[in-house]
PDB file of N, CA and C in Angstrom:
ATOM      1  N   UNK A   1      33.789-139.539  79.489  1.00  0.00           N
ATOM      2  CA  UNK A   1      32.704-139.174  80.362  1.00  0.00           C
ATOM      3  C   UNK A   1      31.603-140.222  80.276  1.00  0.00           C
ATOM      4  N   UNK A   2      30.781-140.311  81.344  1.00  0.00           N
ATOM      5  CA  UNK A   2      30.054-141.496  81.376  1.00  0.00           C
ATOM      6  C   UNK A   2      28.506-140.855  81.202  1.00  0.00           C
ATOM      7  N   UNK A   3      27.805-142.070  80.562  1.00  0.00           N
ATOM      8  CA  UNK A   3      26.760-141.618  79.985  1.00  0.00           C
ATOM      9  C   UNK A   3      25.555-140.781  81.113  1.00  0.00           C
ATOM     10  N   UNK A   4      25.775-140.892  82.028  1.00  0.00           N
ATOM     11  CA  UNK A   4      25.024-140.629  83.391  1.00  0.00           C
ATOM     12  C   UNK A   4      25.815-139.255  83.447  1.00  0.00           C
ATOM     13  N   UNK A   5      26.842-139.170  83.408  1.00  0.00           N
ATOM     14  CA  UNK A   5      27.198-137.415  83.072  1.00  0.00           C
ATOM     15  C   UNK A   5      26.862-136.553  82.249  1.00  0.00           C
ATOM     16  N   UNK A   6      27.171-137.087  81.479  1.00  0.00           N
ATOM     17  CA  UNK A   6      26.431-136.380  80.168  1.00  0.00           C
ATOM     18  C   UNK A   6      25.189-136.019  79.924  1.00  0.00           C
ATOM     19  N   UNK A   7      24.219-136.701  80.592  1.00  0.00           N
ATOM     20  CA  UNK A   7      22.571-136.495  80.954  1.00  0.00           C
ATOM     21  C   UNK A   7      22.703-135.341  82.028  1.00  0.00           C
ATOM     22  N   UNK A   8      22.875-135.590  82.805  1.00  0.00           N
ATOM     23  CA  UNK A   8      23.017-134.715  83.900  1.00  0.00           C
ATOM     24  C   UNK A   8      23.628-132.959  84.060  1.00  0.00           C
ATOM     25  N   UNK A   9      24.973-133.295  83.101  1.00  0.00           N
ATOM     26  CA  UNK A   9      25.498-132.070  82.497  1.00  0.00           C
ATOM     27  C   UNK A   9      24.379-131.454  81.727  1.00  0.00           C
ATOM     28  N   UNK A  10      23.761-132.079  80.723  1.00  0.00           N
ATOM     29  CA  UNK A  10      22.664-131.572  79.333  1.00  0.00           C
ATOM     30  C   UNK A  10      21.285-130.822  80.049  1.00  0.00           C
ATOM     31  N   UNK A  11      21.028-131.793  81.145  1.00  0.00           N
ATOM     32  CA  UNK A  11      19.878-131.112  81.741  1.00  0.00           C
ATOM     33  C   UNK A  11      20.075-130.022  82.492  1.00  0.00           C
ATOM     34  N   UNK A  12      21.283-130.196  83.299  1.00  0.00           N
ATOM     35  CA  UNK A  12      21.198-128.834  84.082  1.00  0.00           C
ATOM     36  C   UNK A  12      21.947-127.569  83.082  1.00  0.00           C
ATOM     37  N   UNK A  13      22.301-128.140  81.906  1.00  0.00           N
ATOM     38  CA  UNK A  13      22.645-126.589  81.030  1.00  0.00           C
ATOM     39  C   UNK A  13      21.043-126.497  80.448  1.00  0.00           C
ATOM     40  N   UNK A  14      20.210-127.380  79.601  1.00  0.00           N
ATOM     41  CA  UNK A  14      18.978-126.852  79.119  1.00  0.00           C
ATOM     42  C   UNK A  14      17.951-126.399  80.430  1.00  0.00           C
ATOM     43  N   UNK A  15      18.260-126.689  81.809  1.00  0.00           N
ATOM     44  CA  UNK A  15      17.149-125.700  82.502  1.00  0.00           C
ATOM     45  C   UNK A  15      17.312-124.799  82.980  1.00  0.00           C
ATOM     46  N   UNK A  16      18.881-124.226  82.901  1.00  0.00           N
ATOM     47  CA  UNK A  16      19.738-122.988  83.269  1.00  0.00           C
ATOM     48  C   UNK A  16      19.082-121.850  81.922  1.00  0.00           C
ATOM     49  N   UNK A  17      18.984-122.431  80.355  1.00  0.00           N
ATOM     50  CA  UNK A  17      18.846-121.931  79.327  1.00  0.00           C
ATOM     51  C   UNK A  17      17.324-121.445  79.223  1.00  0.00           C
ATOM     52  N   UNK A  18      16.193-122.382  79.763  1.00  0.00           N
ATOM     53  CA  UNK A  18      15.191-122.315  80.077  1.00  0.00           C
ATOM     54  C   UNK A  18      14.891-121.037  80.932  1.00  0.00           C
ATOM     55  N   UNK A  19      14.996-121.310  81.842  1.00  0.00           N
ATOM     56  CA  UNK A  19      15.123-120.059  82.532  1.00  0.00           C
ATOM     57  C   UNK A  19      15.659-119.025  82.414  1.00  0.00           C
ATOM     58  N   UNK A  20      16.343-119.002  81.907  1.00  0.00           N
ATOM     59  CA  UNK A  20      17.336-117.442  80.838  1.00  0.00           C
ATOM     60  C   UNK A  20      15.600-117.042  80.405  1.00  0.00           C
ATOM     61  N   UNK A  21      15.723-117.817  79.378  1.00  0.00           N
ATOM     62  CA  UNK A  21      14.984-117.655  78.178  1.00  0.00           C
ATOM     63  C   UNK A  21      13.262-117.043  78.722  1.00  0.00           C
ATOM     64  N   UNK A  22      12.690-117.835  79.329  1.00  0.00           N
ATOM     65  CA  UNK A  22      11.583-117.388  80.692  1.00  0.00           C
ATOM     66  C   UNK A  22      11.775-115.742  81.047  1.00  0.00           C
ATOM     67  N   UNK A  23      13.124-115.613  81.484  1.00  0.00           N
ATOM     68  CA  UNK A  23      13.432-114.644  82.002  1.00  0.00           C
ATOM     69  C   UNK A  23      13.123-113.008  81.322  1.00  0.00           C
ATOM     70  N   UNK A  24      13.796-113.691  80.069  1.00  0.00           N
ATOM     71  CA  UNK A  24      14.151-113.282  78.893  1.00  0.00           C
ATOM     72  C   UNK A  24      12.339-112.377  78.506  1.00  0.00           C
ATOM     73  N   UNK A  25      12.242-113.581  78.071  1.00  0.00           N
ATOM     74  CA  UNK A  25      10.802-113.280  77.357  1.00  0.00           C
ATOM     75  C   UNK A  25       9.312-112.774  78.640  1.00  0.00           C
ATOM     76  N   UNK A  26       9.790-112.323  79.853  1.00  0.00           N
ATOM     77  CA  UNK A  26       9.176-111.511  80.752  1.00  0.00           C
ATOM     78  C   UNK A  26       8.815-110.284  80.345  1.00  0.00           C
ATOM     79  N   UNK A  27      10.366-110.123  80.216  1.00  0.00           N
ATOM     80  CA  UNK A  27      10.944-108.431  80.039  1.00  0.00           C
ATOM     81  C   UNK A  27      10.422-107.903  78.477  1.00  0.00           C
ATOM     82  N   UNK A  28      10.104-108.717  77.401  1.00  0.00           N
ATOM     83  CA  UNK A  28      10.097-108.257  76.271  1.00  0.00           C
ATOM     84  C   UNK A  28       8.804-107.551  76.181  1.00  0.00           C
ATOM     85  N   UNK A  29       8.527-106.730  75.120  1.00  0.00           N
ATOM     86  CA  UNK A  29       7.090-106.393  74.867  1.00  0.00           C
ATOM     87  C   UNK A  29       6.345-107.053  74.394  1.00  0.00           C
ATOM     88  N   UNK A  30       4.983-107.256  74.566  1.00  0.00           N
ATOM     89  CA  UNK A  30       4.289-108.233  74.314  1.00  0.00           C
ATOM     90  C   UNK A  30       2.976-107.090  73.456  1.00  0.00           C
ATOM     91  N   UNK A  31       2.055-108.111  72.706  1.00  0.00           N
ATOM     92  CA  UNK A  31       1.286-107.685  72.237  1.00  0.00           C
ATOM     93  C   UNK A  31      -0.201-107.837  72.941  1.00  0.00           C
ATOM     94  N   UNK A  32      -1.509-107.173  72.791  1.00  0.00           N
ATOM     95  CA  UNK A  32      -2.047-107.488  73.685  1.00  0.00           C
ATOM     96  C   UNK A  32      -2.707-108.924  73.897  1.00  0.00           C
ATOM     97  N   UNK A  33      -3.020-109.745  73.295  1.00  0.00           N
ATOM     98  CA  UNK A  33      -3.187-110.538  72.699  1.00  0.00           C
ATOM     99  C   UNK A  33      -1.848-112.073  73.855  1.00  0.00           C
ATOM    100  N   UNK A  34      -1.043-111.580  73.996  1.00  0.00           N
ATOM    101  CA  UNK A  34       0.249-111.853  74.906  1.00  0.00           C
ATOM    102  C   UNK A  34       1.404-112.383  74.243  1.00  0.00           C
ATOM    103  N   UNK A  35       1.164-112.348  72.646  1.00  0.00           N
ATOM    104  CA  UNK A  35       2.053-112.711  71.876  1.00  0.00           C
ATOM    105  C   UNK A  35       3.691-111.569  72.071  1.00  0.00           C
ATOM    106  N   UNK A  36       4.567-112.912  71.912  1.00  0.00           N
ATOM    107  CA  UNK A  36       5.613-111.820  71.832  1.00  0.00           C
ATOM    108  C   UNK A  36       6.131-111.850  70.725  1.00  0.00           C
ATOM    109  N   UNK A  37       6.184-110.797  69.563  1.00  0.00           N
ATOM    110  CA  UNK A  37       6.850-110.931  68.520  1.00  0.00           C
ATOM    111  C   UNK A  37       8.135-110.069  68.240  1.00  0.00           C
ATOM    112  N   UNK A  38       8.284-110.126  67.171  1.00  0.00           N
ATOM    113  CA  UNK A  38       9.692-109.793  66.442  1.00  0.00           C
ATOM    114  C   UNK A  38      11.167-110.293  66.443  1.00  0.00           C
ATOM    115  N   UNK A  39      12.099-110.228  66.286  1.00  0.00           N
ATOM    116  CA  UNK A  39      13.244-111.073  66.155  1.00  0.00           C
ATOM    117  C   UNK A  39      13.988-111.844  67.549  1.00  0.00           C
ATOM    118  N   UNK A  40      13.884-110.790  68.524  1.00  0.00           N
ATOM    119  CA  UNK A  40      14.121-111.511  69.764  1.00  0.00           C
ATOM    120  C   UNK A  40      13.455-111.935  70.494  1.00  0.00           C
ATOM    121  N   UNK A  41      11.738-111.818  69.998  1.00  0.00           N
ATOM    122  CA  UNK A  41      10.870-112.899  70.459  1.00  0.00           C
ATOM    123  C   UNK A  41      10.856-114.558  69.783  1.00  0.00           C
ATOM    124  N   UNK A  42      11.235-114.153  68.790  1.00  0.00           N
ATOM    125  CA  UNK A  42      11.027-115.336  67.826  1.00  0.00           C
ATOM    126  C   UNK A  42      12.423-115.953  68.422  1.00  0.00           C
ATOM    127  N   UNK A  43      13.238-115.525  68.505  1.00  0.00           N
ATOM    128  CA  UNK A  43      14.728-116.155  68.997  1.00  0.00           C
ATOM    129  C   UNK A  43      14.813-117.098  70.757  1.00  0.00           C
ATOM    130  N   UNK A  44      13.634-115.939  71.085  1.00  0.00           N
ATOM    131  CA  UNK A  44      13.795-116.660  72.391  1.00  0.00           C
ATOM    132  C   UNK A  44      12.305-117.608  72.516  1.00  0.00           C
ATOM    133  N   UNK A  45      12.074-118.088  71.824  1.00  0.00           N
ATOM    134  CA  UNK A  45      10.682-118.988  71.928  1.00  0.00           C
ATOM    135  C   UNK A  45      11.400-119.933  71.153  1.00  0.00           C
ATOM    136  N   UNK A  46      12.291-119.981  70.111  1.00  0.00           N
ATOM    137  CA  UNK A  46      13.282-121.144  69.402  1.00  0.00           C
ATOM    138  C   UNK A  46      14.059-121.662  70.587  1.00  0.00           C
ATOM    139  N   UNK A  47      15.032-120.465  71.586  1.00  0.00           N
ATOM    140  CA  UNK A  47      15.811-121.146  72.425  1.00  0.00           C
ATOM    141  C   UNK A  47      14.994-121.804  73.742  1.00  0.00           C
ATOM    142  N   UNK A  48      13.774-121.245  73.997  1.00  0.00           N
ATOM    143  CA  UNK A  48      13.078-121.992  75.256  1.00  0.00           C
ATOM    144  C   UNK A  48      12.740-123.599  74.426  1.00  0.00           C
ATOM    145  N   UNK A  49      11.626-123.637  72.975  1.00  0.00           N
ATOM    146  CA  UNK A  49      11.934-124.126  73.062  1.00  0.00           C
ATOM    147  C   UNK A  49      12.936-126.000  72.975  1.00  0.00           C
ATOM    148  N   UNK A  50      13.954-125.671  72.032  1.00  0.00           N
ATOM    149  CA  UNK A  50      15.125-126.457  72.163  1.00  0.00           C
ATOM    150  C   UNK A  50      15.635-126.941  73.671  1.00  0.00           C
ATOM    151  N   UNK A  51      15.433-125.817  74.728  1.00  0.00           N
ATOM    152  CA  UNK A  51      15.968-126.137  75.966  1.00  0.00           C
ATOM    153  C   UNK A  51      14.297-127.249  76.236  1.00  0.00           C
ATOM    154  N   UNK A  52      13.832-126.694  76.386  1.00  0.00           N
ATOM    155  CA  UNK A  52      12.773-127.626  77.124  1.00  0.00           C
ATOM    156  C   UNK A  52      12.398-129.340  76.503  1.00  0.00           C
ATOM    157  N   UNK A  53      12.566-128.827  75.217  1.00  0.00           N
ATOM    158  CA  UNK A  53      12.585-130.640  74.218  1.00  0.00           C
ATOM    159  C   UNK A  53      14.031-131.077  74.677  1.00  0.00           C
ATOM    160  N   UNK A  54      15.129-130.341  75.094  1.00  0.00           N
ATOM    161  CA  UNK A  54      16.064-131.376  75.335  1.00  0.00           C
ATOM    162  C   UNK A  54      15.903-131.522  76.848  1.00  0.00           C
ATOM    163  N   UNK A  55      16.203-130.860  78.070  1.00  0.00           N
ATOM    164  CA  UNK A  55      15.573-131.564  78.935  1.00  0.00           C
ATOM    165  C   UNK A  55      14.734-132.473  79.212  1.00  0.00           C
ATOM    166  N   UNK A  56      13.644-132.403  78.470  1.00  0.00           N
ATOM    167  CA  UNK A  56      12.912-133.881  78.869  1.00  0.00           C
ATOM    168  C   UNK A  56      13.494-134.938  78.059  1.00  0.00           C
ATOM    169  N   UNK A  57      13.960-135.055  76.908  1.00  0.00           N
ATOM    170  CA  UNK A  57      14.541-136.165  76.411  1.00  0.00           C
ATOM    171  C   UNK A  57      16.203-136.512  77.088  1.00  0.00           C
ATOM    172  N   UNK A  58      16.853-135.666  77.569  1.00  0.00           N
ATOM    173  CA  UNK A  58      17.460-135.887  78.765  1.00  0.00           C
ATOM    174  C   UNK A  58      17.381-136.639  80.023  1.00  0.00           C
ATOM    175  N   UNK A  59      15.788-136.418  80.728  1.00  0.00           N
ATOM    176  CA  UNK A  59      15.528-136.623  81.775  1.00  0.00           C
ATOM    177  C   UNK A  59      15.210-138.121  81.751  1.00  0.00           C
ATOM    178  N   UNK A  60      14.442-138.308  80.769  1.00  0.00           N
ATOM    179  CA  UNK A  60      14.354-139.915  80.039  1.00  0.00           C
ATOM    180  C   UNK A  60      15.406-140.783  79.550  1.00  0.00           C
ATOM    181  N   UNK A  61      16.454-139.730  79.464  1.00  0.00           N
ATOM    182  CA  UNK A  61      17.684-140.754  79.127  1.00  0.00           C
ATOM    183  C   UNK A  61      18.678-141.039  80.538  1.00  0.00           C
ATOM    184  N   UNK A  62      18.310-140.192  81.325  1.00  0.00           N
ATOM    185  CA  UNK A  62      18.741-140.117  82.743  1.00  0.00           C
ATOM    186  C   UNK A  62      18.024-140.989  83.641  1.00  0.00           C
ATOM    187  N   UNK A  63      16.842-141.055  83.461  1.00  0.00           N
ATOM    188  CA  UNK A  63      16.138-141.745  84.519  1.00  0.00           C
ATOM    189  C   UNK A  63      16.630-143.639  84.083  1.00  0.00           C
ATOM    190  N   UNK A  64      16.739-144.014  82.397  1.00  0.00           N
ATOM    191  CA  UNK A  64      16.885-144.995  81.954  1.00  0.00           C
ATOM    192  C   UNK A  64      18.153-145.575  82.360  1.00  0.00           C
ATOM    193  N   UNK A  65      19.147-144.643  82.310  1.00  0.00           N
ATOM    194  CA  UNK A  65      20.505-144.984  82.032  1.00  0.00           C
ATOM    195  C   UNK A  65      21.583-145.102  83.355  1.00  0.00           C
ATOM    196  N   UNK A  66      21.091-144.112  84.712  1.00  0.00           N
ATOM    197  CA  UNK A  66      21.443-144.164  85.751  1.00  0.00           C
ATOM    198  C   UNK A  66      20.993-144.959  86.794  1.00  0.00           C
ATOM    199  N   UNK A  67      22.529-145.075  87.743  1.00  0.00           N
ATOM    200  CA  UNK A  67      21.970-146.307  89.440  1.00  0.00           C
ATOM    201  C   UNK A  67      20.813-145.425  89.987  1.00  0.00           C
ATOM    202  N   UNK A  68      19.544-146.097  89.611  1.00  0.00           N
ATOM    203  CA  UNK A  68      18.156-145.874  90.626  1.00  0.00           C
ATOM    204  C   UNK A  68      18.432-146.015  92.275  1.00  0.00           C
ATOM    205  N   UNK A  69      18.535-145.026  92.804  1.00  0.00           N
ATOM    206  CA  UNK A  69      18.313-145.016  94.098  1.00  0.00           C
ATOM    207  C   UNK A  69      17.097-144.145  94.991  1.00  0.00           C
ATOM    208  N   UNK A  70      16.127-144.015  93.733  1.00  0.00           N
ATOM    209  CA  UNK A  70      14.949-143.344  94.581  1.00  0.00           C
ATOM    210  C   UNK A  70      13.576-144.487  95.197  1.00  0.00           C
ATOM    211  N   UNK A  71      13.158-144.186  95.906  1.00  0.00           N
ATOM    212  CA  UNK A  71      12.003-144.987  96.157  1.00  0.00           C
ATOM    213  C   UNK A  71      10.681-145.339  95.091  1.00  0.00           C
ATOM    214  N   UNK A  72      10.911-144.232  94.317  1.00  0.00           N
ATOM    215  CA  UNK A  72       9.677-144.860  93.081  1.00  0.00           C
ATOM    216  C   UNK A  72      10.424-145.877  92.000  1.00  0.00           C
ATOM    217  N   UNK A  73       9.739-146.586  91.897  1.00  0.00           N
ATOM    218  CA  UNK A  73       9.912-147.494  90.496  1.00  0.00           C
ATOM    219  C   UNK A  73      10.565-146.467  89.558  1.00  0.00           C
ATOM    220  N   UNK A  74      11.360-147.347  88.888  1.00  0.00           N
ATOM    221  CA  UNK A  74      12.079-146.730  87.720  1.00  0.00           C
ATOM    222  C   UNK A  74      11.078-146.750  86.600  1.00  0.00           C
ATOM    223  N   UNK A  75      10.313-147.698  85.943  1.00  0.00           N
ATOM    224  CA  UNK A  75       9.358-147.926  85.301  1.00  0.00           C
ATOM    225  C   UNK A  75       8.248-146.482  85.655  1.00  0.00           C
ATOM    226  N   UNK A  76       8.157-146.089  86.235  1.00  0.00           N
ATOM    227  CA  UNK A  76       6.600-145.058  86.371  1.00  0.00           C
ATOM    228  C   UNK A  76       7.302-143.972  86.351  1.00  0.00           C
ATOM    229  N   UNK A  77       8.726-143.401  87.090  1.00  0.00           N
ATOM    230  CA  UNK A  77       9.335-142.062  86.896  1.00  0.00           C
ATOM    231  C   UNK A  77       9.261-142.141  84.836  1.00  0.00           C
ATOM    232  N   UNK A  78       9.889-143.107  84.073  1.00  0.00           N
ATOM    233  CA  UNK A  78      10.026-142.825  82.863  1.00  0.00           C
ATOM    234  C   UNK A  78       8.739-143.001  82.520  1.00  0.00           C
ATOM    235  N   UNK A  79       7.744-143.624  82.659  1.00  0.00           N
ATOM    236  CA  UNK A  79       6.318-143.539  82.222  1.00  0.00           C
ATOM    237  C   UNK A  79       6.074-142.158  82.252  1.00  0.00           C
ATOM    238  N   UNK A  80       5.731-141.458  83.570  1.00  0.00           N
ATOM    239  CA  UNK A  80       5.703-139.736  84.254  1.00  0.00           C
ATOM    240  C   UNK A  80       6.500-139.037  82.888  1.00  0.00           C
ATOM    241  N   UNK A  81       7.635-139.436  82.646  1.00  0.00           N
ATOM    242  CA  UNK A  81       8.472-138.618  81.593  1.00  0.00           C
ATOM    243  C   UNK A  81       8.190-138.309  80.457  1.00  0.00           C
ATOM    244  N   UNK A  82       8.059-139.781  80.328  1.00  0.00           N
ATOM    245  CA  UNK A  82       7.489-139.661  78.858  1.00  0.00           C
ATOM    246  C   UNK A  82       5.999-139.395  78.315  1.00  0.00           C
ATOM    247  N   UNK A  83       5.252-139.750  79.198  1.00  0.00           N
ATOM    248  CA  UNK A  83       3.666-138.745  78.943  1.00  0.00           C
ATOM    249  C   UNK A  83       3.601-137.366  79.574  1.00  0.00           C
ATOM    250  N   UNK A  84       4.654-137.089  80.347  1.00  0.00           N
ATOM    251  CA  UNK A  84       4.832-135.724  80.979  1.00  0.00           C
ATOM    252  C   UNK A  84       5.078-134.842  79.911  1.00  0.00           C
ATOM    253  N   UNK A  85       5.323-133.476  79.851  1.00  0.00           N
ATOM    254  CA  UNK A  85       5.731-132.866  79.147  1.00  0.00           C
ATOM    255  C   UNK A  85       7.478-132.637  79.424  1.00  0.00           C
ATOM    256  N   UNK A  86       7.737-131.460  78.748  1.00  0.00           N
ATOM    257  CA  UNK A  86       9.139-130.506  78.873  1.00  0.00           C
ATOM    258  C   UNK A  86       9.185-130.219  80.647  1.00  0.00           C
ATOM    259  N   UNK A  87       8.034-129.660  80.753  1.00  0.00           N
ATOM    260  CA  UNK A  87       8.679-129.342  82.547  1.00  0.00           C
ATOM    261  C   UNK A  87       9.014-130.433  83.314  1.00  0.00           C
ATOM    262  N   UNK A  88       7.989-131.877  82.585  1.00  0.00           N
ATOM    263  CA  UNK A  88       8.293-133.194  83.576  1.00  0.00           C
ATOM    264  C   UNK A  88       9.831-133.130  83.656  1.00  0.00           C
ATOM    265  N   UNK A  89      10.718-133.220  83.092  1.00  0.00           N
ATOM    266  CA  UNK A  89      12.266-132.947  82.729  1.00  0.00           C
ATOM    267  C   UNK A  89      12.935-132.385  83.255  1.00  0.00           C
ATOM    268  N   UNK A  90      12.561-131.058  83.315  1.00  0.00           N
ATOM    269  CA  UNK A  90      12.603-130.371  84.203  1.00  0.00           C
ATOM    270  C   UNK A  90      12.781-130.212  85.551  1.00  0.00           C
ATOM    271  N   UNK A  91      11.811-130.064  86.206  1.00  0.00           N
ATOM    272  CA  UNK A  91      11.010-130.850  87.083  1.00  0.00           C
ATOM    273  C   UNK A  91      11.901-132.224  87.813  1.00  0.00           C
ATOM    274  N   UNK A  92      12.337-133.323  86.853  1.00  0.00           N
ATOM    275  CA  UNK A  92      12.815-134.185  86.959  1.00  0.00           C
ATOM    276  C   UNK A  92      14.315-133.959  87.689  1.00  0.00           C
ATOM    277  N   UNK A  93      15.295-133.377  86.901  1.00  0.00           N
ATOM    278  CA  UNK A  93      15.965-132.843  86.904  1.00  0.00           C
ATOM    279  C   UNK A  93      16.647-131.963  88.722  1.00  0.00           C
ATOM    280  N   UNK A  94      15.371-130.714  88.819  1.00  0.00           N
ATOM    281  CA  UNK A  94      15.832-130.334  89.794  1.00  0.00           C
ATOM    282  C   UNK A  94      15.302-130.861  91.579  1.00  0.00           C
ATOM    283  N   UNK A  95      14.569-132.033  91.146  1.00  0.00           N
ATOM    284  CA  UNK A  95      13.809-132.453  92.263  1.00  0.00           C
ATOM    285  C   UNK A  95      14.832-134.113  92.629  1.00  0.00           C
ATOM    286  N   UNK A  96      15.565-134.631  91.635  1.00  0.00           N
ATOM    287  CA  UNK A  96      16.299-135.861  91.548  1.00  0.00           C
ATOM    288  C   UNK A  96      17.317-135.392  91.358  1.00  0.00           C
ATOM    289  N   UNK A  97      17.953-135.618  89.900  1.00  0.00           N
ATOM    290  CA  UNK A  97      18.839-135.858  89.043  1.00  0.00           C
ATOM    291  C   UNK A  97      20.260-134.662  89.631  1.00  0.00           C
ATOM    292  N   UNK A  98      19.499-133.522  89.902  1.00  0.00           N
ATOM    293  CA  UNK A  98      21.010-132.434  90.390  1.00  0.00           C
ATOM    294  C   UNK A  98      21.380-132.650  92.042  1.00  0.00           C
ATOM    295  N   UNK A  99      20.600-133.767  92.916  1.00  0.00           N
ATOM    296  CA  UNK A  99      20.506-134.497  94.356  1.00  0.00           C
ATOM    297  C   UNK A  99      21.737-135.521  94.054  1.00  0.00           C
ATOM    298  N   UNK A 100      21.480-136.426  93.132  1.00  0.00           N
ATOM    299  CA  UNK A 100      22.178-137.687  92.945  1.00  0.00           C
ATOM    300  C   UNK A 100      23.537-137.211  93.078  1.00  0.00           C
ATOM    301  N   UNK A 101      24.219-137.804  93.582  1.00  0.00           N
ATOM    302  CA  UNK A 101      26.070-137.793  93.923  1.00  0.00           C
ATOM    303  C   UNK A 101      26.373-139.030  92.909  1.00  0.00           C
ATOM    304  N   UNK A 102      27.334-138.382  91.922  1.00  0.00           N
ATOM    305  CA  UNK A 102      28.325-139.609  91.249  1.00  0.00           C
ATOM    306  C   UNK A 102      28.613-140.933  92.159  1.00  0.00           C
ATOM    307  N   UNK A 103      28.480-142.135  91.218  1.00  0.00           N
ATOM    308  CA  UNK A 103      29.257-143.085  91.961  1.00  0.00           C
ATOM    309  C   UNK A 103      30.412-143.201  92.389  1.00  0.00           C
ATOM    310  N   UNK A 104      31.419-142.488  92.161  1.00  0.00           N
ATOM    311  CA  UNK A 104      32.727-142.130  92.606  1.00  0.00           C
ATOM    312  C   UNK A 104      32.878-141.565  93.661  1.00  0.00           C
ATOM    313  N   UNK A 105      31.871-140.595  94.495  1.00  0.00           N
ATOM    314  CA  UNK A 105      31.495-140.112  95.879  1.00  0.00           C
ATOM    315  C   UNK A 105      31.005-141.614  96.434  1.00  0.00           C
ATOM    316  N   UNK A 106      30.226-141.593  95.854  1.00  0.00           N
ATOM    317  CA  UNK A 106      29.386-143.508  97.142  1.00  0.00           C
ATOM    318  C   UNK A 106      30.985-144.226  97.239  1.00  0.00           C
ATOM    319  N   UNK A 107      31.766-144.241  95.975  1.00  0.00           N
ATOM    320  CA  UNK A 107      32.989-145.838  96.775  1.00  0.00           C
ATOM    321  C   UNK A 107      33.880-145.244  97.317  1.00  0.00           C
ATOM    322  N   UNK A 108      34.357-143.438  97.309  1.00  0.00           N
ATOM    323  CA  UNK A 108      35.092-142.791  98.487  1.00  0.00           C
ATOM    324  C   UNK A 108      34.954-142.309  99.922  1.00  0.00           C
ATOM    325  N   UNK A 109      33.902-142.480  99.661  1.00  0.00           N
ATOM    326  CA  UNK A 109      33.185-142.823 101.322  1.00  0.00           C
ATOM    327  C   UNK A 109      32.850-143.966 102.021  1.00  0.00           C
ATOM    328  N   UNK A 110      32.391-145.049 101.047  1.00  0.00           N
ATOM    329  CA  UNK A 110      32.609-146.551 101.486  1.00  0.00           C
ATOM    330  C   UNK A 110      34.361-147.015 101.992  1.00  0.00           C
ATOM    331  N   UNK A 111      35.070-146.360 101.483  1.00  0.00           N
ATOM    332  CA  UNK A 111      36.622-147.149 101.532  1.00  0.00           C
ATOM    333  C   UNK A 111      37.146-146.571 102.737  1.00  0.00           C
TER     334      UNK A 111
END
């Protein structure tokens, strides 16, 4: 698998997980204060967030590592990334990165 897959695969499983987890921690009881505690609060604030630190270090390894075909500089999307937070990644992710078609679609349509 090529390294541009593997980014791409990672991000769209950590913002699928993200959003679980979001989801997740809606529904729970909260304190008033808005803390959510106890074991499946604490579980789902570990899994948001792991998903959200790997998406953006994803999105940075995606933006680095893949054929640029957007109109912004490659240089300022990873600048954006990397002073961005977890949602920049995110963010990154479902506004680019899940758009992009493999290079294997671009040379079966060229031929």
């Amino acid at each position: 698998m090529a390294s541009v897959a593997i980014t791409r695969r990672v991000l769209a499983i950590c913002s699928v997980v993200l959003v679980i987890s979001v989801v997740v921690a809606a529904f729970l009881p909260a304190q008033p204060d808005g803390r959510i505690t106890g074991p499946l609060g604490i579980a789902t604030a570990i899994v948001a967030f792991a998903a959200l630190f790997g998406a953006w270090i994803a999105a940075i390894w995606h933006a680095s590592v893949s054929p640029w075909r957007a109109t912004a500089p490659r240089w300022l999307v990873i600048l954006l990334l990397v002073f961005g937070s977890g949602v920049a990644g995110v963010l990154y992710y479902v506004l680019y990165a899940h758009w992009q078609r493999p290079d294997s679609q671009f040379a079966s349509r060229a031929a």
